[in-house]
C-alpha atoms as a PDB file:
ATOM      1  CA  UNK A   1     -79.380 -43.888  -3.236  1.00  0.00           C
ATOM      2  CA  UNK A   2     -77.895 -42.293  -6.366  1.00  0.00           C
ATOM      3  CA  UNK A   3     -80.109 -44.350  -8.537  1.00  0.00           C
ATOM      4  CA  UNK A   4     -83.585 -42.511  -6.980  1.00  0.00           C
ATOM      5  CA  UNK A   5     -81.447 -38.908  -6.595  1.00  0.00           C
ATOM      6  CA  UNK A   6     -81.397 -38.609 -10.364  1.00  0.00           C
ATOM      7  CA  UNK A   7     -84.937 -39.229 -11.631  1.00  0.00           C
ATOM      8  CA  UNK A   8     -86.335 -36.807  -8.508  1.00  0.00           C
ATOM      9  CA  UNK A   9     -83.895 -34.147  -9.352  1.00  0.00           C
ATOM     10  CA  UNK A  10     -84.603 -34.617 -13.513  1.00  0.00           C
ATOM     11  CA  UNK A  11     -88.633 -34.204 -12.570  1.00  0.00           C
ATOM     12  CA  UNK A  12     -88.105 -31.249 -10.262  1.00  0.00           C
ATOM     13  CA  UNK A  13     -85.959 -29.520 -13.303  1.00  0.00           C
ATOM     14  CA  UNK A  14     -88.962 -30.462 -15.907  1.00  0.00           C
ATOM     15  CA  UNK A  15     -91.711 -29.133 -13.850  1.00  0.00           C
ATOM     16  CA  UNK A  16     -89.830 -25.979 -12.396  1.00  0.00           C
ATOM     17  CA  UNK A  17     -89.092 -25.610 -16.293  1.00  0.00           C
ATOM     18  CA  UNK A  18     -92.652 -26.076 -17.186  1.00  0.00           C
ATOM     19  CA  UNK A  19     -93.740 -23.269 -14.481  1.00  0.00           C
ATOM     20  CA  UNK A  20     -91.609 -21.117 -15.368  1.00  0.00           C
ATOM     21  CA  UNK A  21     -92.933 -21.311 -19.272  1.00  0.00           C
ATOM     22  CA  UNK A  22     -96.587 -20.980 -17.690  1.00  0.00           C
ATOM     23  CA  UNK A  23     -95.758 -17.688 -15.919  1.00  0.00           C
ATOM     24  CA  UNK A  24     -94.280 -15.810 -19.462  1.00  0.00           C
ATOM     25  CA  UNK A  25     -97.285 -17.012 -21.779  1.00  0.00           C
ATOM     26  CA  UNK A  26    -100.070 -15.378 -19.209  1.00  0.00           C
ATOM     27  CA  UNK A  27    -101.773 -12.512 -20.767  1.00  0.00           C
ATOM     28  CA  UNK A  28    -101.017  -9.465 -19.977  1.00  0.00           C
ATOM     29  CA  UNK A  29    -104.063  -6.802 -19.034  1.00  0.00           C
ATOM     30  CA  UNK A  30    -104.717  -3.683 -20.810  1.00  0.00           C
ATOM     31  CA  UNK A  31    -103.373  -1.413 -20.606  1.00  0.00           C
ATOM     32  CA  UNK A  32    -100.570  -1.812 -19.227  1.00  0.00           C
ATOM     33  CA  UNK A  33     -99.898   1.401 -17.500  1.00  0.00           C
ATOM     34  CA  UNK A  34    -100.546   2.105 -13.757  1.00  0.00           C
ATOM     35  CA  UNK A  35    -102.865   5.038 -13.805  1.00  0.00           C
ATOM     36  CA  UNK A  36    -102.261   8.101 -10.978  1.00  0.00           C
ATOM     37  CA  UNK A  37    -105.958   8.278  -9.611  1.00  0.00           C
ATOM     38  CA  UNK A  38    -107.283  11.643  -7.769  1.00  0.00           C
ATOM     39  CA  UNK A  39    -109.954  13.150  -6.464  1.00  0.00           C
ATOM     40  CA  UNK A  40    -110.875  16.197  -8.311  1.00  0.00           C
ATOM     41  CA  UNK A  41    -113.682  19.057  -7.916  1.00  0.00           C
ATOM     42  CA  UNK A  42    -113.448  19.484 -12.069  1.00  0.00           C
ATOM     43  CA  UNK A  43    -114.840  22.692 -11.736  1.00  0.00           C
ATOM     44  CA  UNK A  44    -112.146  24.036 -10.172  1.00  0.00           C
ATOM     45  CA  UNK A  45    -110.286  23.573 -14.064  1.00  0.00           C
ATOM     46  CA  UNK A  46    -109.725  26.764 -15.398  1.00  0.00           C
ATOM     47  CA  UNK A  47    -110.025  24.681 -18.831  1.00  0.00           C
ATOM     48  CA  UNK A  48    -111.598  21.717 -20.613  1.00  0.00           C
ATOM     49  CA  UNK A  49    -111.587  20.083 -24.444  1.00  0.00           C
ATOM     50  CA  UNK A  50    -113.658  16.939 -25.312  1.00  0.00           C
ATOM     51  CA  UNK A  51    -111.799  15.579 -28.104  1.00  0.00           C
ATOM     52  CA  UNK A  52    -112.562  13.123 -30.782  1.00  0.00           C
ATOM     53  CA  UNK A  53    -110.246  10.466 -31.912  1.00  0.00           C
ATOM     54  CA  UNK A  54    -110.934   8.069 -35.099  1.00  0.00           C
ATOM     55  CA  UNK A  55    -110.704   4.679 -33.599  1.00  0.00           C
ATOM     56  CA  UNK A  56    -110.680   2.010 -36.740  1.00  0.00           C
ATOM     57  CA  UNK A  57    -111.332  -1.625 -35.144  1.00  0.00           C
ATOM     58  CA  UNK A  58    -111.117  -2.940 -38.764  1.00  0.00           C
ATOM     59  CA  UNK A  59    -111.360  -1.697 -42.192  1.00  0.00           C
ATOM     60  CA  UNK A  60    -112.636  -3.401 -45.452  1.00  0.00           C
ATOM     61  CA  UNK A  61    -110.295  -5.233 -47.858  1.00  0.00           C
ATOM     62  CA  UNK A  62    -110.818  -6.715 -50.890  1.00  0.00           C
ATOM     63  CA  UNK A  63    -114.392  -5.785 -52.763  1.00  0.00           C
ATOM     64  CA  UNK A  64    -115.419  -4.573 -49.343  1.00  0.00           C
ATOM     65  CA  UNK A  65    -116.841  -7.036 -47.848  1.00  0.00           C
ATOM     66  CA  UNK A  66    -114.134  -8.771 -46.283  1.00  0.00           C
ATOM     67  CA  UNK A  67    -113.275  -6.979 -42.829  1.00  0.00           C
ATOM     68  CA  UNK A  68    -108.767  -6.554 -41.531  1.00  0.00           C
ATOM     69  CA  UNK A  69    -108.951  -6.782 -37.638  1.00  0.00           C
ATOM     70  CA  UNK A  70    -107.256  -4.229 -36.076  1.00  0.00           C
ATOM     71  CA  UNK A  71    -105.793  -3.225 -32.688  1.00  0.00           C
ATOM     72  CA  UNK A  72    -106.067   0.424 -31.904  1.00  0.00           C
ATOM     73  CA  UNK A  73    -104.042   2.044 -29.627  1.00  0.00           C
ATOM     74  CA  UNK A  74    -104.809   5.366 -28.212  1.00  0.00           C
ATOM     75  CA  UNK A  75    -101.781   7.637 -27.050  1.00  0.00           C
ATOM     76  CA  UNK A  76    -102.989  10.477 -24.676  1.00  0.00           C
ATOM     77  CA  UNK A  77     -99.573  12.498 -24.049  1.00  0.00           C
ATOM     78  CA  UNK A  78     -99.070  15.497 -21.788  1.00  0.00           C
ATOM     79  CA  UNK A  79     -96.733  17.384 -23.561  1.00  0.00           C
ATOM     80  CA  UNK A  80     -96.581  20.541 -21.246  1.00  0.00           C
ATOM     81  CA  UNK A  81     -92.689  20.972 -19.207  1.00  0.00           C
ATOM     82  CA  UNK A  82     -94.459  22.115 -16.208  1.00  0.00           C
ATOM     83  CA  UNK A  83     -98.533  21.500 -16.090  1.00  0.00           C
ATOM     84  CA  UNK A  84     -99.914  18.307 -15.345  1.00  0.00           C
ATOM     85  CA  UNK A  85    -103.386  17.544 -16.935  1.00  0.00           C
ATOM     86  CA  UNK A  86    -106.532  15.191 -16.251  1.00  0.00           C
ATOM     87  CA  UNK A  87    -108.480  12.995 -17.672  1.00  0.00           C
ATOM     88  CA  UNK A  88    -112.232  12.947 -17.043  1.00  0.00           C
ATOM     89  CA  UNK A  89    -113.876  10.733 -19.241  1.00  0.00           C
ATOM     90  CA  UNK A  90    -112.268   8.291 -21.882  1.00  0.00           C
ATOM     91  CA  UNK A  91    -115.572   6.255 -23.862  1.00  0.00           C
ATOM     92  CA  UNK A  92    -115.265   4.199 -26.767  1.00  0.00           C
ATOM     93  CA  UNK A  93    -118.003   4.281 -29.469  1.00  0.00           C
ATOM     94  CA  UNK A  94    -119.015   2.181 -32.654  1.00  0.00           C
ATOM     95  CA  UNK A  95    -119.422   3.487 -35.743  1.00  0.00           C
ATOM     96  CA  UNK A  96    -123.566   4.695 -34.784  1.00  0.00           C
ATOM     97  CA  UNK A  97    -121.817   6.348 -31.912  1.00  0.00           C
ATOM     98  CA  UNK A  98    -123.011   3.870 -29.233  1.00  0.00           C
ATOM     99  CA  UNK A  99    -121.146   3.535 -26.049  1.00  0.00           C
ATOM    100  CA  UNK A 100    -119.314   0.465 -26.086  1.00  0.00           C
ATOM    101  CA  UNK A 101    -116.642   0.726 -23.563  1.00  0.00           C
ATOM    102  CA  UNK A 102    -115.966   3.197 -20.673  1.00  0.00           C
ATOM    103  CA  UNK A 103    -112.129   3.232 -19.620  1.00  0.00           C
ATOM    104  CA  UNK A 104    -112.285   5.738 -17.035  1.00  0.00           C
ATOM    105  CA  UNK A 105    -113.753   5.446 -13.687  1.00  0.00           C
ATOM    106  CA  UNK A 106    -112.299   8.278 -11.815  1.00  0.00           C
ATOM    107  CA  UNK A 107    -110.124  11.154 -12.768  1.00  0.00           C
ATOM    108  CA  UNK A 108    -106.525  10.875 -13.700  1.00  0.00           C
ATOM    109  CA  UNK A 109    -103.815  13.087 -13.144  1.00  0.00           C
ATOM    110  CA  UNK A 110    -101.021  13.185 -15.972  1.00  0.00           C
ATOM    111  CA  UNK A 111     -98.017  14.612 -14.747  1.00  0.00           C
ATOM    112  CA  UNK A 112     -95.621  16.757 -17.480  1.00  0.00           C
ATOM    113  CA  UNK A 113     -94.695  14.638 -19.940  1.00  0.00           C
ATOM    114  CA  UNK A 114     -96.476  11.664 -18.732  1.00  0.00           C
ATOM    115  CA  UNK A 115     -98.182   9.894 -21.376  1.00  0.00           C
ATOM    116  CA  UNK A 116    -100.773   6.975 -21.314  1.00  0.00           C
ATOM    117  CA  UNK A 117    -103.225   4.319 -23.220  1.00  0.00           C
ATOM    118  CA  UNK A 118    -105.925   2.538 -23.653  1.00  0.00           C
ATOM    119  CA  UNK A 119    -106.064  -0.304 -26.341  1.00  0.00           C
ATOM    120  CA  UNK A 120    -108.929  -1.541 -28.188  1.00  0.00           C
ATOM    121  CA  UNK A 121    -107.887  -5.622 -28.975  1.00  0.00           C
ATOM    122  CA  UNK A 122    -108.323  -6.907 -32.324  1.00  0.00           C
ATOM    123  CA  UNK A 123    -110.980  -9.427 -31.323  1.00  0.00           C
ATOM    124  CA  UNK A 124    -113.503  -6.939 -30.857  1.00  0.00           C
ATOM    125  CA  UNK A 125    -115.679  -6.338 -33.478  1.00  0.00           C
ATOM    126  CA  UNK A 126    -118.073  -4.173 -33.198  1.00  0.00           C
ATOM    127  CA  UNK A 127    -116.918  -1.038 -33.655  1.00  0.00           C
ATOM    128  CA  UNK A 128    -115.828  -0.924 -37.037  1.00  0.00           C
ATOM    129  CA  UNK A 129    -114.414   1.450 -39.838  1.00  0.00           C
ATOM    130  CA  UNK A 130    -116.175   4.664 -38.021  1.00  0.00           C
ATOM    131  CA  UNK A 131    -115.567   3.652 -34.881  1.00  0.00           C
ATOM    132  CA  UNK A 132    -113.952   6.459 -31.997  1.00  0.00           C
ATOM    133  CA  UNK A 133    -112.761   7.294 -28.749  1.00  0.00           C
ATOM    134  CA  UNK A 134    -114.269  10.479 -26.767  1.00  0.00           C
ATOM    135  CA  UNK A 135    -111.735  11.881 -24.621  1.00  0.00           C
ATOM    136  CA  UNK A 136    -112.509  14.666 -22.019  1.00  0.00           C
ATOM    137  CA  UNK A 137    -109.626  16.406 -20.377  1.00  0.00           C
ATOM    138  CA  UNK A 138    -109.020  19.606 -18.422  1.00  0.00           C
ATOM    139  CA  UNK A 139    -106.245  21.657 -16.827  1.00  0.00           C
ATOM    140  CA  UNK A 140    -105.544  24.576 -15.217  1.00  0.00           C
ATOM    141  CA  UNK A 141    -104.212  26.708 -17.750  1.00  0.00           C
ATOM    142  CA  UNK A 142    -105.767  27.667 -21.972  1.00  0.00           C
ATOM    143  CA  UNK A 143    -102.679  25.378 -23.479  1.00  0.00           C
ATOM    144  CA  UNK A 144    -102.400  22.741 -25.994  1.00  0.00           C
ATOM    145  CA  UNK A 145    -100.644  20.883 -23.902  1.00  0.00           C
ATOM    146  CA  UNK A 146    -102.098  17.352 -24.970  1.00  0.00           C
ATOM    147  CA  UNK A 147    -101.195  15.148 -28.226  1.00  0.00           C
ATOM    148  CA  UNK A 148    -103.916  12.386 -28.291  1.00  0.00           C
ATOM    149  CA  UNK A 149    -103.413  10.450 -31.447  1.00  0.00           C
ATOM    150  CA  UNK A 150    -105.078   6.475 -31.950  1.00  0.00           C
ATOM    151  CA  UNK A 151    -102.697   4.311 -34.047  1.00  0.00           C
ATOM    152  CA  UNK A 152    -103.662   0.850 -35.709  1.00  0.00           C
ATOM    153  CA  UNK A 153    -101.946  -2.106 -36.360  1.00  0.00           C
ATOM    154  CA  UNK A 154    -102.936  -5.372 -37.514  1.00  0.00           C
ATOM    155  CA  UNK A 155    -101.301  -8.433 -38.968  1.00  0.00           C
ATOM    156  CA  UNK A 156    -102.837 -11.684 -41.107  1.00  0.00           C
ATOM    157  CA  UNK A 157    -100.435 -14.152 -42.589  1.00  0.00           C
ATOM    158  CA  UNK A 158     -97.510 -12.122 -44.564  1.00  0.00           C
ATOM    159  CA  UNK A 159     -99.973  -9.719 -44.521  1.00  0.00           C
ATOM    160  CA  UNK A 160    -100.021  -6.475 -42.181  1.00  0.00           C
ATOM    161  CA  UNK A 161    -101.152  -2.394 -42.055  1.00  0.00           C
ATOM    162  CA  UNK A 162    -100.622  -0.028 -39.505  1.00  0.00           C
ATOM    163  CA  UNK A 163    -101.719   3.982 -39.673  1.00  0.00           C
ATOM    164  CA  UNK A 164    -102.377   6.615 -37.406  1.00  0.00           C
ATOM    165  CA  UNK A 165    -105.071   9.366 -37.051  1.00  0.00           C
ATOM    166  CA  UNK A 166    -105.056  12.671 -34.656  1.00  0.00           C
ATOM    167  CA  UNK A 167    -107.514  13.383 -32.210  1.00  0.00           C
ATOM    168  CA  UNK A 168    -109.707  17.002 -33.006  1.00  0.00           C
ATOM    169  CA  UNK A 169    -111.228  18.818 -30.410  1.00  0.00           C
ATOM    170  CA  UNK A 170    -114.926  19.459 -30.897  1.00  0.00           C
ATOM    171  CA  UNK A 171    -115.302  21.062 -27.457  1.00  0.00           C
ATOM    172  CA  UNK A 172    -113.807  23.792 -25.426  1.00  0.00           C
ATOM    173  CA  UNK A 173    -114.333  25.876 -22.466  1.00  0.00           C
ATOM    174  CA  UNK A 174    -112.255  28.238 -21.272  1.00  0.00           C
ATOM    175  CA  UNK A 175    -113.030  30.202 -17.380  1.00  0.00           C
ATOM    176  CA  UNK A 176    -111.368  33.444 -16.672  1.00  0.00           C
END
C-alpha cells in the first residue's frame, strides 16, 4: 500500500505544480484597469477638449532605417480634488492619421484623482514615429483638471529607451 501511495502523491504534486506555473505565465489583457462605464447625454457638459497625444510605436536607430519597437503607454489622470471627468472618445492613429484602433466604446466616468490607460504593445507596427492618440474628454466645469501624457518604453538585448511626451489640446468648447 505504501509502495503505490508515494508515486500517486509525487504525480499529484508535479501536475498541481505544473498548473499552478500555467495560471502565472497567462497574458494579461490591456489594459489592465476596470473602467467605470455611464450613460451620458454629453451635451449636458458644460465643457469639452479633444486633445492630441504623440504616440511613438517605434523610432529609427542607426542610419534610419532600422526601426526600436516600442510600447506606449497613455496616462489619462484626473487631477481635480472634487470633479470627476469623462472620457468620450479615445482613437489611436498612424503616422497619415488613419484610425487604427478605437479604445472607447461608451463613456467613462473618472472620479477625482482617478487615473487610467490604454497601452499600445510593442508588436504593433504600424503606427510608427508620428503616430498619436486622440483623446476627447468633457466635464462640468472650464478646469484643467486632466494630465494626459503617453510614455514609451522599449527594450532589445542590453539595449533599452524610454521617454515621455504631453498631450496638447487642439480643441475646446466652453458653454455658459
Amino acid at each position: 500500500m505504501k509502495i503505490l501511495f508515494l508515486p500517486v502523491l509525487l504525480l499529484t504534486l508535479f501536475f498541481s505544480c505544473q498548473n499552478k506555473e500555467a495560471d502565472t505565465n497567462k497574458k494579461i489583457n490591456f489594459p489592465s484597469h476596470n473602467y467605470t462605464y455611464v450613460n451620458l447625454d454629453t451635451a449636458t457638459l458644460k465643457y469639452k477638449e479633444i486633445v492630441y497625444v504623440p504616440v511613438y510605436s517605434d523610432i529609427y536607430h542607426l542610419d534610419g532605417t532600422k526601426r526600436f519597437l516600442l510600447t506606449a503607454t497613455v496616462s489619462v489622470r484626473n487631477i481635480s480634488l472634487k470633479d470627476s471627468a469623462y472620457i468620450l472618445n479615445a482613437v489611436y492613429n498612424d503616422s497619415y492619421g488613419k484610425q487604427l484602433r478605437s479604445f472607447t466604446s461608451k463613456t467613462i466616468l473618472l472620479k477625482p484623482l482617478e487615473s487610467i490607460e490604454y497601452v499600445i504593445e510593442d508588436a504593433e507596427d504600424k503606427g510608427g514615429a508620428g503616430a498619436s492618440f486622440i483623446l476627447d474628454w468633457g466635464g462640468s466645469r472650464n478646469a484643467s483638471q486632466m494630465l494626459i501624457q503617453s510614455v514609451m518604453i522599449g527594450t532589445t538585448g542590453q539595449q533599452g529607451i524610454s521617454f515621455t511626451a504631453k498631450g496638447e489640446v487642439i480643441s475646446r468648447t466652453t458653454k455658459p
